[in-house]
Protein backbone atom coordinates (compact mmCIF):
# COMPACT_ATOMS: atom_id res chain seq x y z
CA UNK A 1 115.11 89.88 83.83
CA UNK A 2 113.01 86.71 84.87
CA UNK A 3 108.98 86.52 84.35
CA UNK A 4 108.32 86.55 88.57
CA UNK A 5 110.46 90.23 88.59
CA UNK A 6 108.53 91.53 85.36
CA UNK A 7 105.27 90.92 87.48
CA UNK A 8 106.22 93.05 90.30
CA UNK A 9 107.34 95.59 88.24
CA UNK A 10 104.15 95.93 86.43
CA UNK A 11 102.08 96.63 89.89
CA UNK A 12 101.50 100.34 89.46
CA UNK A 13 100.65 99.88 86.07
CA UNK A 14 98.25 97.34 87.02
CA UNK A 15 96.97 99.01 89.89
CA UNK A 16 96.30 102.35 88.12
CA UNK A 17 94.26 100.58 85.35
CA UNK A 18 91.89 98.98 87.89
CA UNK A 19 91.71 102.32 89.57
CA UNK A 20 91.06 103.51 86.07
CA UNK A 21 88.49 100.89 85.14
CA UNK A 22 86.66 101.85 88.07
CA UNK A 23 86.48 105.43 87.64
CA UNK A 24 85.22 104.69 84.08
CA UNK A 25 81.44 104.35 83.22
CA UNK A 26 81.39 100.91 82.91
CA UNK A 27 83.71 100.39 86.94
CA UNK A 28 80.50 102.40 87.99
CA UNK A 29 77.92 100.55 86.52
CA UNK A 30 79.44 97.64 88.34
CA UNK A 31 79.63 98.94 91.49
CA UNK A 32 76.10 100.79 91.74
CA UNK A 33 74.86 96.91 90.58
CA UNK A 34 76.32 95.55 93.50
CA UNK A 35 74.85 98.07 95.66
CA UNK A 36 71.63 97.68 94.36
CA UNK A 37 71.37 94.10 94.77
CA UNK A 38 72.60 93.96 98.14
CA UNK A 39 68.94 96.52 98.95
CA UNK A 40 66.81 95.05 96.78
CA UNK A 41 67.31 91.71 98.23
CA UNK A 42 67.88 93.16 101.88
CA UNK A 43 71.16 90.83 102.04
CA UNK A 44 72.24 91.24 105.67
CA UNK A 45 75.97 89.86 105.64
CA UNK A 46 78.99 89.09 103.27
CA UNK A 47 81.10 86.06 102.74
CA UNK A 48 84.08 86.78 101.28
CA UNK A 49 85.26 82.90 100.24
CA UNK A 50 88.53 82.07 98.07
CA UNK A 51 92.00 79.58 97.99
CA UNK A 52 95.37 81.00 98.59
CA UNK A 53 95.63 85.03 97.68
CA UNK A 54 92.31 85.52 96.97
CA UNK A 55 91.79 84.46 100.63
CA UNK A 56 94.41 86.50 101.98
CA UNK A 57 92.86 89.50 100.50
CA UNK A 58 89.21 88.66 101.30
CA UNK A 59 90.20 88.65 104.79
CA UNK A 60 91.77 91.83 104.91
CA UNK A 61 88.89 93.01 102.63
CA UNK A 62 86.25 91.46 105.48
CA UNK A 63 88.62 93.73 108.21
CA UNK A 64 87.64 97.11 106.09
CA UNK A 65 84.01 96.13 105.35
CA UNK A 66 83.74 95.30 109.61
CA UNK A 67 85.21 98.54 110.63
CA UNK A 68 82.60 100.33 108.69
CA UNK A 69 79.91 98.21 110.41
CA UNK A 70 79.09 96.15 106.89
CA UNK A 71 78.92 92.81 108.43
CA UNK A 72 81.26 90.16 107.05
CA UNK A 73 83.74 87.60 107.38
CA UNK A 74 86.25 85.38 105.38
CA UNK A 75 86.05 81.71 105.16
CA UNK A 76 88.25 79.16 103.17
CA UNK A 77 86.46 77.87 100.08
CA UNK A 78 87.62 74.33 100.89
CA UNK A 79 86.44 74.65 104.32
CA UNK A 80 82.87 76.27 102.93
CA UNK A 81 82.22 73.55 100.73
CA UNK A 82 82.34 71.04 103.16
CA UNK A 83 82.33 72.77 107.17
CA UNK A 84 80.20 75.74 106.90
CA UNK A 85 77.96 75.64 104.03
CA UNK A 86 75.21 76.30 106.78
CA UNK A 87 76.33 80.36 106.95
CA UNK A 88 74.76 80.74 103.71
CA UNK A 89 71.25 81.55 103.57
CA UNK A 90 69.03 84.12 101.28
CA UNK A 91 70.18 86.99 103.35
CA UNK A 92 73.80 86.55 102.16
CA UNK A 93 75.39 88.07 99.83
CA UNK A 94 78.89 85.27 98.57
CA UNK A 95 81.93 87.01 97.35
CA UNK A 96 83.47 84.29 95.62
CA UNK A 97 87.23 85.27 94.49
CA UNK A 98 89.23 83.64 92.09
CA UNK A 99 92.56 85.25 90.26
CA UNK A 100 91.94 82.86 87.44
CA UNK A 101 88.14 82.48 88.25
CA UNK A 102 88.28 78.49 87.25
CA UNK A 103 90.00 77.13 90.64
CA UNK A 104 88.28 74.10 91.47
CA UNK A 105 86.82 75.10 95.06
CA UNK A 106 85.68 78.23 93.70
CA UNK A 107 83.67 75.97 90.87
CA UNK A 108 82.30 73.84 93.01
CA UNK A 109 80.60 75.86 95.13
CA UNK A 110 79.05 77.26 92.19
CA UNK A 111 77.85 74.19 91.71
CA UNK A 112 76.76 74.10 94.90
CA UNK A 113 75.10 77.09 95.77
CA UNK A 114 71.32 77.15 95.81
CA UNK A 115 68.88 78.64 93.44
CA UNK A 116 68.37 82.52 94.79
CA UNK A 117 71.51 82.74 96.52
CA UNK A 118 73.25 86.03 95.48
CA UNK A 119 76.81 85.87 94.47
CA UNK A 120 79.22 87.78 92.86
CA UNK A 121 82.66 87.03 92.05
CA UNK A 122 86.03 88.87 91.82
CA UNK A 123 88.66 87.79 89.44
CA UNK A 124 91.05 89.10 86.91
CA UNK A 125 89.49 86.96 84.12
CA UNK A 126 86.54 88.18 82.21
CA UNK A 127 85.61 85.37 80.39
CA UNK A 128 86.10 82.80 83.47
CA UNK A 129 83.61 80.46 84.83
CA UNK A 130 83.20 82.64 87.97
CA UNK A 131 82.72 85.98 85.81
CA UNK A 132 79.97 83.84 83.77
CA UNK A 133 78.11 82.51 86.63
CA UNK A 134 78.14 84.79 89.33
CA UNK A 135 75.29 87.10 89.69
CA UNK A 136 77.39 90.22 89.60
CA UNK A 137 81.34 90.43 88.83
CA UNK A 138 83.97 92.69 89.78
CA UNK A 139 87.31 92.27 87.38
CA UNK A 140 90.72 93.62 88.33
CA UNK A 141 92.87 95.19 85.21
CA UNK A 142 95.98 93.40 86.31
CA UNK A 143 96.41 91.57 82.60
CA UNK A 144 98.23 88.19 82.55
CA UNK A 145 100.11 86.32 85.29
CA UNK A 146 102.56 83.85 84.45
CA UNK A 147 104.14 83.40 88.12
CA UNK A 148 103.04 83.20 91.59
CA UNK A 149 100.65 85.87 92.30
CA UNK A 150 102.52 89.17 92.16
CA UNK A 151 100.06 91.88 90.35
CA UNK A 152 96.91 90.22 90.99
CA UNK A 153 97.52 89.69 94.50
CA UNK A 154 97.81 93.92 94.94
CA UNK A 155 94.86 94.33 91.85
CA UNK A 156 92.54 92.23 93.55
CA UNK A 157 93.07 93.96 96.89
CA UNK A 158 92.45 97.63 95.41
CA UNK A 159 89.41 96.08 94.01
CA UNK A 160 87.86 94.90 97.19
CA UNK A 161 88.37 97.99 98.77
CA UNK A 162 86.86 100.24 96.36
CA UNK A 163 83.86 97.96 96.76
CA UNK A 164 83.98 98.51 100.96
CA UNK A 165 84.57 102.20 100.55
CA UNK A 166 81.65 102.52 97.69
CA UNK A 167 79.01 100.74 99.55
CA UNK A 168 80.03 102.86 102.87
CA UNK A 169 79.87 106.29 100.67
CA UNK A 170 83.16 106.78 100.93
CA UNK A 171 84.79 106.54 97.48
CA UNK A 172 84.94 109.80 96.88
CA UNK A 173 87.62 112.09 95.60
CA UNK A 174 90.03 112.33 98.85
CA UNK A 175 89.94 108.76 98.51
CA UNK A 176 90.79 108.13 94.85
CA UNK A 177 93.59 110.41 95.91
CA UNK A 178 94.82 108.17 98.63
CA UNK A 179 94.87 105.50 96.02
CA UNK A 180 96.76 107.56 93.80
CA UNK A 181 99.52 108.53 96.40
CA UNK A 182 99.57 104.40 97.05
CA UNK A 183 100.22 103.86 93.64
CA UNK A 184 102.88 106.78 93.51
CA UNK A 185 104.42 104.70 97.11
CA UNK A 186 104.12 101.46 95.22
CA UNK A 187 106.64 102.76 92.37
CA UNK A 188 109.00 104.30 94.83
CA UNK A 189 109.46 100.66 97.30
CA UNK A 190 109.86 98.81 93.59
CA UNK A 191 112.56 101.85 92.94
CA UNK A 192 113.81 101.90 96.26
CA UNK A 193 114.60 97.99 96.61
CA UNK A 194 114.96 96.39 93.52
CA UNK A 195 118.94 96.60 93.21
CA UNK A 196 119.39 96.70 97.03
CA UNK A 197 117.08 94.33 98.75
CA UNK A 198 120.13 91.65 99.18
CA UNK A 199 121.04 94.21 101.97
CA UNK A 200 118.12 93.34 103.70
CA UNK A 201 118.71 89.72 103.11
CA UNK A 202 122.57 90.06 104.61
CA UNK A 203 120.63 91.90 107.50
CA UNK A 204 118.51 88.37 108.19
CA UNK A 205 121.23 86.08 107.19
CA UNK A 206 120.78 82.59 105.81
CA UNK A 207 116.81 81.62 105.80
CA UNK A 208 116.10 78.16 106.42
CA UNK A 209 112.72 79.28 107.89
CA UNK A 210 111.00 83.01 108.60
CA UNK A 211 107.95 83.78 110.26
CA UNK A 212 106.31 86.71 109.27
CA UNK A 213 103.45 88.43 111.62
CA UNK A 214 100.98 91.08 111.00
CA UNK A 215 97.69 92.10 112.47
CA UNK A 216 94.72 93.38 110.82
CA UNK A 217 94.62 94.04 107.55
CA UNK A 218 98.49 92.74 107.87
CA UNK A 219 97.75 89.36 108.72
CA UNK A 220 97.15 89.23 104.80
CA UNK A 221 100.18 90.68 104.28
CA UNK A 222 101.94 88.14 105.99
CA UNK A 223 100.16 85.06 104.74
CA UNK A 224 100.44 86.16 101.45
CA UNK A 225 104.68 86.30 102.37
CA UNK A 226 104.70 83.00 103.51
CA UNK A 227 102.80 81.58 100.54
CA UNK A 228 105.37 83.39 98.28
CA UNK A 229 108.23 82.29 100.11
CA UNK A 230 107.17 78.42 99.96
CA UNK A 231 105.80 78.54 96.70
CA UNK A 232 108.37 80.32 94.61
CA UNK A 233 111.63 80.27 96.88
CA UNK A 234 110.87 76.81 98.03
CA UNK A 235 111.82 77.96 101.82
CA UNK A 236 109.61 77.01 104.86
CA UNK A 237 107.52 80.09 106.53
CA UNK A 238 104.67 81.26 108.78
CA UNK A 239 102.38 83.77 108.85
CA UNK A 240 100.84 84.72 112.17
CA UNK A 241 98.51 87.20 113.91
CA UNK A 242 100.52 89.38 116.22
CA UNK A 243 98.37 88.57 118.92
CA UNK A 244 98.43 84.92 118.31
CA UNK A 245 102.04 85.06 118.15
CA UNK A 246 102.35 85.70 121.76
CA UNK A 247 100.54 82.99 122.34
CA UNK A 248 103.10 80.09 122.41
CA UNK A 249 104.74 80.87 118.97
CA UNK A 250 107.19 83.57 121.11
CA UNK A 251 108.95 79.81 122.51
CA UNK A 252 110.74 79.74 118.97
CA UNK A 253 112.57 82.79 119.56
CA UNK A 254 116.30 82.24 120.07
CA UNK A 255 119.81 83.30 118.35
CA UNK A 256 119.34 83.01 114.76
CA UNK A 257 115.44 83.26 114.48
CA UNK A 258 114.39 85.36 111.61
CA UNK A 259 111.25 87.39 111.27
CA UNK A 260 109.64 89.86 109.46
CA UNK A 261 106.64 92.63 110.97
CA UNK A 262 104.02 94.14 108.78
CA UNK A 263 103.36 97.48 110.83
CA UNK A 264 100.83 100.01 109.79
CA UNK A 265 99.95 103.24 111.58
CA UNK A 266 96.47 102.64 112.91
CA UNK A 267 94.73 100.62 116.03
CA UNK A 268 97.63 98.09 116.63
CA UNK A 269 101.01 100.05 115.97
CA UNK A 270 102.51 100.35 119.47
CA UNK A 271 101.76 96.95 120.06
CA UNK A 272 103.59 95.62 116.98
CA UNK A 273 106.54 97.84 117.59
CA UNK A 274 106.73 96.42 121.11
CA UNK A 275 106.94 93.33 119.33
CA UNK A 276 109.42 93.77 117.69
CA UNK A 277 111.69 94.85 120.73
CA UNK A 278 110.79 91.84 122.48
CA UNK A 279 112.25 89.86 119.56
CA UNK A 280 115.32 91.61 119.43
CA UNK A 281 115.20 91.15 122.98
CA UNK A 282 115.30 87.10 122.89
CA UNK A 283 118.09 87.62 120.30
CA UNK A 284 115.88 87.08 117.17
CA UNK A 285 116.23 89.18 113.80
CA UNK A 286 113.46 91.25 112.91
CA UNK A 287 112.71 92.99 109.30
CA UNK A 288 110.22 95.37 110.12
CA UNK A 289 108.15 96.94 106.99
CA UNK A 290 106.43 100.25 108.18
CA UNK A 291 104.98 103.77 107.31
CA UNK A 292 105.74 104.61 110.40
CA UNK A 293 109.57 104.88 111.70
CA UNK A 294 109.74 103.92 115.01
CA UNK A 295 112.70 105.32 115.47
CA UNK A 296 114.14 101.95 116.98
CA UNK A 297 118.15 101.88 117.71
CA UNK A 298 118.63 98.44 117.68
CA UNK A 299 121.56 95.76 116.01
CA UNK A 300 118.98 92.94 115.59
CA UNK A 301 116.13 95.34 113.98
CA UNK A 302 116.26 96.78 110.66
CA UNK A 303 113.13 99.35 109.06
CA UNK A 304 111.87 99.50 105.93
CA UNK A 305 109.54 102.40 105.23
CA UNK A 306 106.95 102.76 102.71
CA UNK A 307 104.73 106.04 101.71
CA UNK A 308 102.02 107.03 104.79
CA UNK A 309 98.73 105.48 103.82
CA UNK A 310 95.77 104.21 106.11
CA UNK A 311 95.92 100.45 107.86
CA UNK A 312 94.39 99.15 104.30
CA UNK A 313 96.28 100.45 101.77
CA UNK A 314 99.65 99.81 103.63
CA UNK A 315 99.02 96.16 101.86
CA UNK A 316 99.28 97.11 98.67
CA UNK A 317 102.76 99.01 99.21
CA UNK A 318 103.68 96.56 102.12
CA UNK A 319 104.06 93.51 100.30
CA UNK A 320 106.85 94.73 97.55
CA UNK A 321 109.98 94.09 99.73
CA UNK A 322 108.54 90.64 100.69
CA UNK A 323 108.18 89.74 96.56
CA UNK A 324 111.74 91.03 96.25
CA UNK A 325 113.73 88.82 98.30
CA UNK A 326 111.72 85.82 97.13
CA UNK A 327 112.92 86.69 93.77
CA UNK A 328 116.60 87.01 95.23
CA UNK A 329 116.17 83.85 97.19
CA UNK A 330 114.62 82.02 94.64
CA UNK A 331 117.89 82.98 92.07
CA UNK A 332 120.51 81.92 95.14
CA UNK A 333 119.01 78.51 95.63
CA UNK A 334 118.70 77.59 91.92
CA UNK A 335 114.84 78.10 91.49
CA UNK A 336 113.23 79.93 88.88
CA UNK A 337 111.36 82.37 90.68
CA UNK A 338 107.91 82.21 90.97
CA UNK A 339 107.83 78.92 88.73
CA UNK A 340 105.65 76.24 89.63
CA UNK A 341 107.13 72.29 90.31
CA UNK A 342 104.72 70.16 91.15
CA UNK A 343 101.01 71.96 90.38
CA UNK A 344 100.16 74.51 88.03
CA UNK A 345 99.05 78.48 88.21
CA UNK A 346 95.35 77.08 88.43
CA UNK A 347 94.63 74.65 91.37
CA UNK A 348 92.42 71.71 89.65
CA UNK A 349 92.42 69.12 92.04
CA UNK A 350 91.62 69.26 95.74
């Protein structure tokens, strides 16, 4: 068994020590300082800011904090630095997020950031330079990553969210069962898939390019996909907004196009199953992920279902069958999964 596959397997361990950590005294403590800061300073908006994963999650993270009418968004460290450093004022509160807390954006704007701007960072290393010089930190209990992100990618998520739902007095005990039952879904897909996600791959048929789509909280999903599949299976990809997709990106769509859909239950599900038909429809593949079955009968769509959740937590289980065939597309093409060729785990140079 390869490092990359070791690292998926160890998500619901992962994820039910940060759900641990932050049901402990010391999770609280963390969480109640956040809140506190945010009303003692009267900090009117978030900016959830990060490189890569951490990106992908603070924008699904900025989609939960939104809906609960905690005003936020998600911007691109590299493009904060040097595009829109003028969103940041005393009335903002900066999320900076770093797996390893030391990538070189996420450092810089450290540097950058003025005296009496509130920041606090999210990472999965306690004794980083972000978890030293941010205001507040929030750590996820994934333990060490070797490979592309895997464990902190889902870990870093959870943690997010248990920040949204504290500071909208919702993390409570229905939801800490939620999380539970997403851990318990997280195990099965791993279970499920593991020895027979090559079907899925026969399904698709050679790869020398996939797009995968999601909307919402989903568009993380699928970025995060098509980072994985460039970075450890060395095989071109997209990740697109549903609705985007329809806007030009639908002119790809001919005999042999492969795609996978990220479809949750929630505001946008008929109109991502209706995707998918019109796919199939202009003769492309589609892999659709879902807790949901749409009951589709269709040669040129195949489902994949994971445990019912809510539009949020279908990221966490959502993302397994996507890690999966990387690793079995990584192994057919001669890679080592998950390995890194020409940079490192920790982006130093911009």
């Amino acid at each position: 068994m390869n490092q990359f596959v070791t690292e998926i397997l160890e998500q619901p361990e992962s994820l039910a020590a940060t759900l641990d950590y932050y049901l402990s005294d010391a999770g609280r403590r963390k969480l109640i300082a956040i809140r506190d800061l945010i009303r003692s300073r009267d900090l009117k908006r978030i900016i959830f800011t990060g490189m890569g994963s951490s990106y992908f999650t603070s924008y699904a993270a900025s989609c939960l904090f939104n809906s609960f009418g905690i005003d936020s968004c998600a911007v691109n460290t590299n493009e904060l630095l040097y595009y829109h450093f003028s969103l940041i004022s005393k009335e903002t509160l900066v999320v900076c997020v770093s797996q390893s807390g030391e990538s070189v954006e996420i450092v810089k704007l450290l540097e950058k950031l003025p005296g009496g701007i509130s920041c606090i960072g999210i990472t999965n290393e306690e004794g980083s330079s972000l978890a030293g010089k941010a205001t507040e930190s929030l750590l996820s209990r994934a333990g060490l990553e070797k490979m592309t992100s895997t464990k902190t990618y889902t870990s870093m998520l959870l943690v997010k969210y248990i920040l949204g739902w504290y500071l909208a007095d919702q993390w409570n005990e229905e939801k800490v069962s939620q999380v539970k039952e997403t851990i318990k879904g997280t195990r099965e897909i791993i279970g499920r898939y593991m020895e027979s996600i090559s079907s899925e791959l026969n399904f698709l048929g050679a790869i020398d390019f996939i797009q995968f789509i999601g909307r919402g909280p989903s568009y993380a999903t699928a970025l995060q996909s098509e980072l994985m599949f460039k970075e450890a299976a060395k095989i071109p990809a997209s990740g697109t907004m549903g609705g985007e997709f329809r806007h030009g990106p639908m002119e790809m769509i001919k005999p042999g196009f492969k795609s996978m859909l990220f479809v949750a239950e929630g505001s946008t599900y008929s109109q991502s199953v209706k995707m998918a038909s019109d796919i199939s429809r202009y003769h492309g593949k589609v892999l659709m992920v879902t807790d949901k079955d749409p009951n589709l009968h269709d040669a040129n769509i195949r489902v994949i279902t994971t445990r019912r959740s809510d539009e949020f937590q279908f990221g966490i289980q959502s993302i397994i069958p996507a890690q999966l065939m990387v690793n079995e597309l990584g192994l057919a093409n001669g890679y080592t999964p998950g390995n890194f060729t020409h940079g490192g785990k920790v982006t130093k140079a911009e």
